[in-house]
C-alpha atoms as a PDB file:
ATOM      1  CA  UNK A   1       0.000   0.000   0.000  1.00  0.00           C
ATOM      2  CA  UNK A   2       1.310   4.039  -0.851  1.00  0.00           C
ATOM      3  CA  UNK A   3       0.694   5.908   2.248  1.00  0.00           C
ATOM      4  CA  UNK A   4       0.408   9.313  -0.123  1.00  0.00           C
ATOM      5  CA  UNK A   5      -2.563   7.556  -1.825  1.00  0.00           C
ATOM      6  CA  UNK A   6      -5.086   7.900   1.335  1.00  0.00           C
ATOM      7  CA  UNK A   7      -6.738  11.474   1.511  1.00  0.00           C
ATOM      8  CA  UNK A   8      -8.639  10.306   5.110  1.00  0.00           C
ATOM      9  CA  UNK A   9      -7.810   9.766   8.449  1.00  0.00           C
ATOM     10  CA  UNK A  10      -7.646   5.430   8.823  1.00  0.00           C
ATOM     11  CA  UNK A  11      -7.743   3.490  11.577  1.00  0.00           C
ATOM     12  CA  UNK A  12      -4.113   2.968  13.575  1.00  0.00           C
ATOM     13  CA  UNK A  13      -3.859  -0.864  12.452  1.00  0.00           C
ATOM     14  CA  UNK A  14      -4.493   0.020   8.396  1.00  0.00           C
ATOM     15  CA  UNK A  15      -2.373   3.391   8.988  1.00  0.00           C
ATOM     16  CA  UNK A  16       0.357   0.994  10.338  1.00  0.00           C
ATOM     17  CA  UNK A  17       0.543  -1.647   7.237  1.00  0.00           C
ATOM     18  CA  UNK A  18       0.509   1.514   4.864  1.00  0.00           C
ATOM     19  CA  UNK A  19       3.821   2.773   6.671  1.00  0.00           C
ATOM     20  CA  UNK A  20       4.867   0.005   6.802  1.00  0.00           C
ATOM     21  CA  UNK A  21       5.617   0.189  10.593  1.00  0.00           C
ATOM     22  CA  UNK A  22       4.520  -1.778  13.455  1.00  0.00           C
ATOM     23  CA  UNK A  23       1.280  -1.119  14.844  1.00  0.00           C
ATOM     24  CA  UNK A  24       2.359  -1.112  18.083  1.00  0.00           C
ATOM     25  CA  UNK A  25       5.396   1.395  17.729  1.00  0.00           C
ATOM     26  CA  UNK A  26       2.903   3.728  15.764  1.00  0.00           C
ATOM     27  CA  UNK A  27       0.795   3.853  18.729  1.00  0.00           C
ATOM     28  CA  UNK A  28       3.525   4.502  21.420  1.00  0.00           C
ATOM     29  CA  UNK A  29       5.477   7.064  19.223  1.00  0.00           C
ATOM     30  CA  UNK A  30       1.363   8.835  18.815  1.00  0.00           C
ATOM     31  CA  UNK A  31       0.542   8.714  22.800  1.00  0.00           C
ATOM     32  CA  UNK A  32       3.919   9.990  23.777  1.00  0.00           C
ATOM     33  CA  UNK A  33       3.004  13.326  21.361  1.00  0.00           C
ATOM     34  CA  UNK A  34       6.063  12.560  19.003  1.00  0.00           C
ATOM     35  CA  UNK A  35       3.254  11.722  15.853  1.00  0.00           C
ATOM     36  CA  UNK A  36      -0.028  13.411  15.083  1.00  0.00           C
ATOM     37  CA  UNK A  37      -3.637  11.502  14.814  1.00  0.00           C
ATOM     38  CA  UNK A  38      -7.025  11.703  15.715  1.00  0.00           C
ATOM     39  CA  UNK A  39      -9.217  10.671  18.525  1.00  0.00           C
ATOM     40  CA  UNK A  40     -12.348   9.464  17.917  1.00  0.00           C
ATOM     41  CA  UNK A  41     -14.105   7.707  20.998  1.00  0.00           C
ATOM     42  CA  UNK A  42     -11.758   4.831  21.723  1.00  0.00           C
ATOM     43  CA  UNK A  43     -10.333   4.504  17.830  1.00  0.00           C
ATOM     44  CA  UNK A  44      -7.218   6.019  16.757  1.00  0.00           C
ATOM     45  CA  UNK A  45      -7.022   7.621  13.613  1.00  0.00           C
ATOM     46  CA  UNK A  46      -4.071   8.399  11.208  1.00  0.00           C
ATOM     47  CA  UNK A  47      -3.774  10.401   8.084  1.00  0.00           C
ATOM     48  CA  UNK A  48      -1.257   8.780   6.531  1.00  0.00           C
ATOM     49  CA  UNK A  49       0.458  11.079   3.856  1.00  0.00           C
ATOM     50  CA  UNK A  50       1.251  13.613   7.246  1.00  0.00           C
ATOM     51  CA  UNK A  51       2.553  10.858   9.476  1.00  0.00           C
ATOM     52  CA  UNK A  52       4.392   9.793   6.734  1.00  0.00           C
ATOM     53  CA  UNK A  53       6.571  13.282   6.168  1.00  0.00           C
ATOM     54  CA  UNK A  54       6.514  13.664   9.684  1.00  0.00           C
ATOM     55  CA  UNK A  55       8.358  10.225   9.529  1.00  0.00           C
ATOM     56  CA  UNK A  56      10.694  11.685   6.587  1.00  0.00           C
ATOM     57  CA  UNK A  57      11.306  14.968   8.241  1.00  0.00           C
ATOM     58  CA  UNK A  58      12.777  12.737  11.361  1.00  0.00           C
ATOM     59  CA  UNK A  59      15.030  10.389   9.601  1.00  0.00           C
ATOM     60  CA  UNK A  60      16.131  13.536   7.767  1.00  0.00           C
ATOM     61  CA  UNK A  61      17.274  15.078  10.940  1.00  0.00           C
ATOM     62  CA  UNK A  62      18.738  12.197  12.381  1.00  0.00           C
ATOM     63  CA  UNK A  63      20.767  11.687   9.494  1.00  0.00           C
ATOM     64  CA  UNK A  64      22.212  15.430   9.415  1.00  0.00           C
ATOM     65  CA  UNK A  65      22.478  15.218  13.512  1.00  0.00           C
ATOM     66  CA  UNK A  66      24.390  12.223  13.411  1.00  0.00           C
ATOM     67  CA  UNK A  67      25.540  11.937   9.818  1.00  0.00           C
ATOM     68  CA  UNK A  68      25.239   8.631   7.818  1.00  0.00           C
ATOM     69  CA  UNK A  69      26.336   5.734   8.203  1.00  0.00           C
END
């Protein structure tokens, strides 16, 4: 699945497999405040395309903070 091809918020678990992250990481990185989402009731939801340049914005720091390797 392309992450940029999802214009709505999904569910964590979907968001997850479109990242291709684990769904549990996703959800720890999101309740510590480190990744945006929604709250809806008990449900979790993710738009993808700005988790995932959030994601790309953070490896590209890392890699100019700590240079590559």
């Amino acid at each position: 699945m392309n992450g940029s091809r999802h214009t709505e918020p999904l569910p964590l678990h979907i968001a997850a497999r479109c990242l291709r992250v684990p769904a549990r990481w996703l959800r720890d990185e999101i309740e510590a405040g480190r990744l945006p989402a929604l709250r809806a009731g008990r449900a979790i939801l993710v738009h993808v395309p700005t988790v995932a340049a959030a994601l790309a914005e953070r490896a590209k720091a890392e890699r100019a903070e700590g240079g590559e390797r």
